[in-house]
N, C-alpha and C. Protein backbone atom coordinates (compact mmCIF):
# COMPACT_ATOMS: atom_id res chain seq x y z
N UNK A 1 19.22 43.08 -30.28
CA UNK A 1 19.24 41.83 -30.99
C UNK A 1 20.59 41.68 -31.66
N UNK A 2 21.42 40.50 -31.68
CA UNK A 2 22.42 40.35 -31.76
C UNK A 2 22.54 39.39 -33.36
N UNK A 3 22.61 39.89 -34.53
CA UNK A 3 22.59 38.82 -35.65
C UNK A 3 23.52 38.81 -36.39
N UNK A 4 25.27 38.66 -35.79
CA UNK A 4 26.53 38.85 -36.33
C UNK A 4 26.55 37.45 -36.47
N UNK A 5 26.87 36.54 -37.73
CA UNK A 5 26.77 35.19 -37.46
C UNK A 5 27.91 34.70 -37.55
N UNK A 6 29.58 35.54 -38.01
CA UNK A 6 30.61 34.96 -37.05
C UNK A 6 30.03 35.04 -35.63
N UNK A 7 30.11 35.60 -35.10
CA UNK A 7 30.18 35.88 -33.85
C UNK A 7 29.35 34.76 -32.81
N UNK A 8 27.55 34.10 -33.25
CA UNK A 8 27.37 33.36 -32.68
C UNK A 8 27.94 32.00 -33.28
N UNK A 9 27.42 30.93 -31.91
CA UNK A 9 27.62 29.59 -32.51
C UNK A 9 27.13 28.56 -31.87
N UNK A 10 26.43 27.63 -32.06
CA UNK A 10 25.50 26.95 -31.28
C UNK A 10 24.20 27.10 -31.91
N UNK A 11 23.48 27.13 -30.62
CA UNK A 11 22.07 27.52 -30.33
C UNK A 11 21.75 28.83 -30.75
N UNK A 12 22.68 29.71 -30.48
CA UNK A 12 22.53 31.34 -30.23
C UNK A 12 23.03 31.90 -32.17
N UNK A 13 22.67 30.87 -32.69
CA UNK A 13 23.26 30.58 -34.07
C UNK A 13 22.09 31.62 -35.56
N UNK A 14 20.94 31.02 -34.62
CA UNK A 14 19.32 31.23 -35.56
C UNK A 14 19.27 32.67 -35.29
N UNK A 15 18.50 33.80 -35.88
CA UNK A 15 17.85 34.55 -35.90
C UNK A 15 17.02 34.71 -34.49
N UNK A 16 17.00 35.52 -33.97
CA UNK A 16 16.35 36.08 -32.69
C UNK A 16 15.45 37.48 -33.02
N UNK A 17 14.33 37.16 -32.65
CA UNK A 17 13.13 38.35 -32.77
C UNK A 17 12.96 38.94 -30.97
N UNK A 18 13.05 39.89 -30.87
CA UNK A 18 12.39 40.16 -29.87
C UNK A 18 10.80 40.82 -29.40
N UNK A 19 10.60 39.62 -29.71
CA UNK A 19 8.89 39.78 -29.56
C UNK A 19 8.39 39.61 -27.90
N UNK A 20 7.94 40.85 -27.76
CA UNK A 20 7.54 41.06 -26.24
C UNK A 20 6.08 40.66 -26.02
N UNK A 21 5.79 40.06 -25.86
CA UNK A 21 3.85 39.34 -25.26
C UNK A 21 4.51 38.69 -24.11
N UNK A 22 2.92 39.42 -23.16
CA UNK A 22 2.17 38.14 -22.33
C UNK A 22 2.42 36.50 -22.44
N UNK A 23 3.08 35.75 -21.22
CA UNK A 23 3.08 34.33 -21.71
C UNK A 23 2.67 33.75 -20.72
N UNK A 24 1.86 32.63 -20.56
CA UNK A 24 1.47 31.69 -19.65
C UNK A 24 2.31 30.44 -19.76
N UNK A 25 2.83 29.76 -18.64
CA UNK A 25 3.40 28.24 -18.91
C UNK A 25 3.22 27.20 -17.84
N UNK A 26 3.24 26.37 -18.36
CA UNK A 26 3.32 25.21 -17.53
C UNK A 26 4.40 23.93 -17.66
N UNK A 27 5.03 23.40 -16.51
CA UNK A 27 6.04 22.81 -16.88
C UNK A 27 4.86 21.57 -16.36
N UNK A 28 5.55 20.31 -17.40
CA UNK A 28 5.04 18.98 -16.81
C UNK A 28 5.91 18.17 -16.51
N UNK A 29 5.42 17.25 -15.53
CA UNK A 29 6.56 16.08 -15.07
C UNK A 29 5.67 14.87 -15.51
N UNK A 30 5.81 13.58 -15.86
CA UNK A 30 4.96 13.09 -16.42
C UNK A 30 3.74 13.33 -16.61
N UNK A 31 2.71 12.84 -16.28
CA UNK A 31 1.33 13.74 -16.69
C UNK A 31 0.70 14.52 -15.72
N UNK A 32 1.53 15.05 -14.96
CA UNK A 32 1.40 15.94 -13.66
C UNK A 32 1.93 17.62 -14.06
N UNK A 33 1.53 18.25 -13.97
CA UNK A 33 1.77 19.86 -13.89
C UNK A 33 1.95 19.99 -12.66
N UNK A 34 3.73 20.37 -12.73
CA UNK A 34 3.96 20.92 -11.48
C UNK A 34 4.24 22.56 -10.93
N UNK A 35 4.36 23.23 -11.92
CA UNK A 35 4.45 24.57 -12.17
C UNK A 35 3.96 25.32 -12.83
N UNK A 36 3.45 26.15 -12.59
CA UNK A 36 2.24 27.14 -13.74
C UNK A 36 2.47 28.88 -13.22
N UNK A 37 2.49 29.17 -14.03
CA UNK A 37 3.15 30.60 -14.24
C UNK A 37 2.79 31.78 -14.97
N UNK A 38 3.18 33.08 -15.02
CA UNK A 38 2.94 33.90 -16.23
C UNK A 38 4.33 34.65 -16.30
N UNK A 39 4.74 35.03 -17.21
CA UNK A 39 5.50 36.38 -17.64
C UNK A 39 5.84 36.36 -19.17
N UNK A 40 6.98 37.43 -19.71
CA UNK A 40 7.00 37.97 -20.91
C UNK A 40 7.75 37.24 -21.83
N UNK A 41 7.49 36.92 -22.64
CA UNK A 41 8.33 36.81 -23.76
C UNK A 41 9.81 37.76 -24.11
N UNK A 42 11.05 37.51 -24.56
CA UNK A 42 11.81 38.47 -24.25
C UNK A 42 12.59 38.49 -26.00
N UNK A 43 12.95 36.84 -26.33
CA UNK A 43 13.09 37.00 -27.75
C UNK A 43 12.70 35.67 -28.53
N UNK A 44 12.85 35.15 -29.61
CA UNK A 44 12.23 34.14 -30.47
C UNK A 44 12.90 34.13 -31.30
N UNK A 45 13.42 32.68 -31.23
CA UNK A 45 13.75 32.27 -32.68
C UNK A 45 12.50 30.86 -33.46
N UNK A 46 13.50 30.61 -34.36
CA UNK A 46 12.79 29.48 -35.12
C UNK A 46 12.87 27.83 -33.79
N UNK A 47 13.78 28.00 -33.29
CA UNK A 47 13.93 26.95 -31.95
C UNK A 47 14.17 26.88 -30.99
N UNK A 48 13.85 28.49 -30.31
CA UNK A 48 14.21 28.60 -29.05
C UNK A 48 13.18 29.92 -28.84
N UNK A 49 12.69 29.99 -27.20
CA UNK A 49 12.31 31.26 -27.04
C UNK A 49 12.96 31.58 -25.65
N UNK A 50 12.81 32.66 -25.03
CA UNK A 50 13.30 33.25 -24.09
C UNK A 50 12.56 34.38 -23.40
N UNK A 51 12.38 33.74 -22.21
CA UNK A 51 10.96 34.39 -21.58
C UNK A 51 11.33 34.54 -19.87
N UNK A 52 10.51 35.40 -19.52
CA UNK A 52 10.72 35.62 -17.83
C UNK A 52 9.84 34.71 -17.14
N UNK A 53 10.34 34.52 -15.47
CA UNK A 53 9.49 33.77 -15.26
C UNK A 53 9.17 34.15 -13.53
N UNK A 54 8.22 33.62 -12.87
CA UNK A 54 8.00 34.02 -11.79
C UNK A 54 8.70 33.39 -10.87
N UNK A 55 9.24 32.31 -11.17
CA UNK A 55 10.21 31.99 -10.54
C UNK A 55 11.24 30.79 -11.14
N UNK A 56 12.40 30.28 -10.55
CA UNK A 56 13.47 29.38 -11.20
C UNK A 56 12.82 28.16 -11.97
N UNK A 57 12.99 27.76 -13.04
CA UNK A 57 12.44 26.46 -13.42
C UNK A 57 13.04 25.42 -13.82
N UNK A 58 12.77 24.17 -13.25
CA UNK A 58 14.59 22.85 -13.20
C UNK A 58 14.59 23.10 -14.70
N UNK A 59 16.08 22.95 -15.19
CA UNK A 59 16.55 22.59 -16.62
C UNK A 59 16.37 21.09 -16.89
N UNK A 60 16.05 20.65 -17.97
CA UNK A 60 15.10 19.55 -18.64
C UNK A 60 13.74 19.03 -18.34
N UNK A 61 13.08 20.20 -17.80
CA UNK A 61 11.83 19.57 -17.62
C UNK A 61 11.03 20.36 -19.23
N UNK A 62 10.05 19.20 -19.15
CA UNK A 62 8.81 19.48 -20.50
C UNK A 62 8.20 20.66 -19.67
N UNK A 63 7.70 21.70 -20.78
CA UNK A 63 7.31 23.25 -20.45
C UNK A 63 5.95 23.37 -21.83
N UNK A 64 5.34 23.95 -21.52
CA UNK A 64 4.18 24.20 -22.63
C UNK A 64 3.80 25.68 -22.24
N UNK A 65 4.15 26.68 -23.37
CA UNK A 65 3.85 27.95 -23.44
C UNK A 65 2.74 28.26 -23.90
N UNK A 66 2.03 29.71 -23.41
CA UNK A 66 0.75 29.86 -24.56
C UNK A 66 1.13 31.68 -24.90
N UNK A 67 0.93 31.64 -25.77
CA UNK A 67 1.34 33.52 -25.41
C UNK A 67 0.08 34.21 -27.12
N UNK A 68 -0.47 35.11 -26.80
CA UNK A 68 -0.95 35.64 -27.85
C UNK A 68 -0.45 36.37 -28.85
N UNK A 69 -0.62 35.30 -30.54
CA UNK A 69 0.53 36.26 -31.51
C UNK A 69 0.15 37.65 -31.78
N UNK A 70 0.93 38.68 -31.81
CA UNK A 70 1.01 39.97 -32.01
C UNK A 70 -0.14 40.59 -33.57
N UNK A 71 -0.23 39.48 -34.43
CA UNK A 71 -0.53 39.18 -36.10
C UNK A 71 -1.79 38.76 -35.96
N UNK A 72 -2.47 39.40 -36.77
CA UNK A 72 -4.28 38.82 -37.36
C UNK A 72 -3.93 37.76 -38.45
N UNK A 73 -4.66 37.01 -38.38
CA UNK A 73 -4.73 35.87 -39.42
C UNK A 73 -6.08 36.74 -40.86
N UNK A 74 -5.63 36.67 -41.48
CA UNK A 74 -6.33 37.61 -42.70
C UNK A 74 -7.20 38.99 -42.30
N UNK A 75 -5.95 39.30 -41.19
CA UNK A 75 -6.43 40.85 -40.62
C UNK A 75 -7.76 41.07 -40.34
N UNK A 76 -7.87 39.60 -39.94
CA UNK A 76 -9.27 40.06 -38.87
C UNK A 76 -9.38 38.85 -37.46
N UNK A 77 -8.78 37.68 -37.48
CA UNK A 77 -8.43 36.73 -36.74
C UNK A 77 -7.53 36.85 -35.85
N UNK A 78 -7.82 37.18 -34.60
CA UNK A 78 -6.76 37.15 -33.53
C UNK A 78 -6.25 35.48 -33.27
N UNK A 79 -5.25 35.59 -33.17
CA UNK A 79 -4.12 34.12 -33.26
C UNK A 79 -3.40 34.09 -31.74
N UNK A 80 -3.21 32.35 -31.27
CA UNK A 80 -2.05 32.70 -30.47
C UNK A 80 -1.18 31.62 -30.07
N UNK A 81 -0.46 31.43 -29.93
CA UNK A 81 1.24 30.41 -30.40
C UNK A 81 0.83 29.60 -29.32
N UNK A 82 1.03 28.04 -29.29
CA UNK A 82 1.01 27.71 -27.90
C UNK A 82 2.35 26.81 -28.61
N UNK A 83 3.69 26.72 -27.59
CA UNK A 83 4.57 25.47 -27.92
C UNK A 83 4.81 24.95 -26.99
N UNK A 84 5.81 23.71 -27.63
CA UNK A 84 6.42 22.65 -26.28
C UNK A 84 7.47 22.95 -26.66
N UNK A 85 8.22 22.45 -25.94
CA UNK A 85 9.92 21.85 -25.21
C UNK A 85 9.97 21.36 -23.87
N UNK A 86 11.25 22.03 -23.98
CA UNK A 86 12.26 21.54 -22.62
C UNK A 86 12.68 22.59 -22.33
N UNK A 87 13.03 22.56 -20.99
CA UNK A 87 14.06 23.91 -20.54
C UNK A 87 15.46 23.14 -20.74
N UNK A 88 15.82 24.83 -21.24
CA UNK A 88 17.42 23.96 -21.37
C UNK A 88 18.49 25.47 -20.74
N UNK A 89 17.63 26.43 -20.25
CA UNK A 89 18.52 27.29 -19.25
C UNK A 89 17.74 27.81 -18.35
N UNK A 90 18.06 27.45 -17.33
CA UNK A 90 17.03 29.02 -16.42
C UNK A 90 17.96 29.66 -15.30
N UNK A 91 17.25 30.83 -15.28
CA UNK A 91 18.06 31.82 -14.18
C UNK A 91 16.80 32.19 -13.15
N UNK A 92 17.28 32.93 -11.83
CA UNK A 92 15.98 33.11 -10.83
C UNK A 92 15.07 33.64 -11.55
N UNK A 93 14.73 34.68 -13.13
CA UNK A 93 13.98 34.91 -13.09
C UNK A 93 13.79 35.04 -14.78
N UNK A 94 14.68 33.90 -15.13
CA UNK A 94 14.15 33.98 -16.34
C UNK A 94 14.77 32.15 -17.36
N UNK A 95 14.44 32.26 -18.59
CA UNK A 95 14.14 30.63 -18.77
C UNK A 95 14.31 30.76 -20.21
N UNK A 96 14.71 29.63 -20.72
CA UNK A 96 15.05 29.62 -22.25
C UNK A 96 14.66 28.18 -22.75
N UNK A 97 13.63 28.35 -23.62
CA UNK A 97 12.83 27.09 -23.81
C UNK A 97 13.53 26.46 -25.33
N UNK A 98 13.69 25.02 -25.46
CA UNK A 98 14.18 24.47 -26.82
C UNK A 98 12.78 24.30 -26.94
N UNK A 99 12.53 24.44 -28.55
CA UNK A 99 10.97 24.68 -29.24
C UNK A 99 10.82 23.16 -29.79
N UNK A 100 10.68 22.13 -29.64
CA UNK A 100 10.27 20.63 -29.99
C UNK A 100 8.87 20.88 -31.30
N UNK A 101 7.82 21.25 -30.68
CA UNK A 101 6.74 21.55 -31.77
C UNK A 101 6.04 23.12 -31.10
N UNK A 102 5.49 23.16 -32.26
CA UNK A 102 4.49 24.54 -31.90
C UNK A 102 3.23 24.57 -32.88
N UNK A 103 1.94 25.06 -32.34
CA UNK A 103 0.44 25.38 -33.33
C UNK A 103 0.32 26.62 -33.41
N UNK A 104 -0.10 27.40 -33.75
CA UNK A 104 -0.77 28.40 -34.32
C UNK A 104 -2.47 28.40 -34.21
N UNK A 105 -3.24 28.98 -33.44
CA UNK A 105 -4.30 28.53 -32.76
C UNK A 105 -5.37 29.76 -32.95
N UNK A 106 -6.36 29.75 -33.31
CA UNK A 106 -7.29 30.84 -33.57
C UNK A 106 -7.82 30.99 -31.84
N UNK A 107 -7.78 32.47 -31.54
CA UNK A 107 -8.62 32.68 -30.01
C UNK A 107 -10.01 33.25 -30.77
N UNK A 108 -10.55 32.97 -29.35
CA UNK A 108 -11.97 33.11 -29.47
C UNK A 108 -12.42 34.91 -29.85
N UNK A 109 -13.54 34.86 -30.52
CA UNK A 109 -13.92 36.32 -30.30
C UNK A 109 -14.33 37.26 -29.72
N UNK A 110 -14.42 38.34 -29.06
CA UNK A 110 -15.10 38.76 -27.52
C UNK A 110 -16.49 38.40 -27.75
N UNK A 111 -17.12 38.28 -26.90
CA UNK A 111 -18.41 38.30 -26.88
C UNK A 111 -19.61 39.46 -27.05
N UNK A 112 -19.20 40.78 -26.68
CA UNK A 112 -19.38 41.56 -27.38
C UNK A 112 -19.51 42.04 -29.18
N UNK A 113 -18.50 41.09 -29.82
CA UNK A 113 -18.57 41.60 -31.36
C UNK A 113 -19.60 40.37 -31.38
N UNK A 114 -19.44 39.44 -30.84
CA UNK A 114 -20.59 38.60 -31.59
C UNK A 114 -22.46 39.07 -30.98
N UNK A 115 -22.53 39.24 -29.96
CA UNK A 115 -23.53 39.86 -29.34
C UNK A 115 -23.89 41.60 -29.38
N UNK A 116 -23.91 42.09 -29.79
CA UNK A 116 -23.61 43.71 -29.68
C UNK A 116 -24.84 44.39 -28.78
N UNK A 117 -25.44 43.77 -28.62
CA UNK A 117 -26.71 44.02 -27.99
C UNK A 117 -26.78 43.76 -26.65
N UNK A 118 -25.59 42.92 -26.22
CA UNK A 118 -25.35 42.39 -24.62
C UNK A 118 -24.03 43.02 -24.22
N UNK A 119 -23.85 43.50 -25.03
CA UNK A 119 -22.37 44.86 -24.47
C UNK A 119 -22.64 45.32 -23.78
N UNK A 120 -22.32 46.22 -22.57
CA UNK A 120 -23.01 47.34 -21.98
C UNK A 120 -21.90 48.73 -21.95
């Protein structure tokens, strides 16, 4: 992680986390999904993320990520990020999303903790 702030300038300006999760995406072209995908998360900022991808994805198309946050919501709530943008770099196998909005989203609970009796 690179956080010399002579040194960047731009985009590459913010704070970068490298938070590694699972990510699912989908790029849209008007209200059509034309690409749907999985791979990793690689780093995060406050307006950008940077993630792998299964394959090249055009620069300026709308993209919607979902990836599960790493963090319990009052350490017992599993959470997980879904955002939008745009692509605004990609390479054959990887993609750098501008962050437009993002939620914070409670996932469901296994079915097991709620059932304990239908576990096997």
């Amino acid at each position: 992680m690179n956080n010399f702030p002579a040194e960047d300038h731009g985009r590459r300006a913010r704070r970068r986390f490298p938070i590694q999760q699972d990510v699912r995406y989908q790029c849209v072209k008007g209200s059509r999904i034309c690409v749907v995908g999985v791979g990793k998360t690689l780093e995060i900022s406050s307006r950008e993320v940077r993630f792998t991808t299964q394959q090249p994805l055009k620069r300026g198309h709308k993209i919607q990520l979902a990836m599960d946050w790493p963090a319990l919501l009052d350490n017992t709530c599993r959470m997980k990020l879904e955002i939008f943008g745009w692509i605004v770099q990609s390479e054959p196998a990887e993609a750098h999303v501008k962050i437009e909005r993002y939620e914070f989203r409670t996932r469901g609970v296994p079915l097991a903790v709620i059932h304990p009796r239908n576990a096997t």
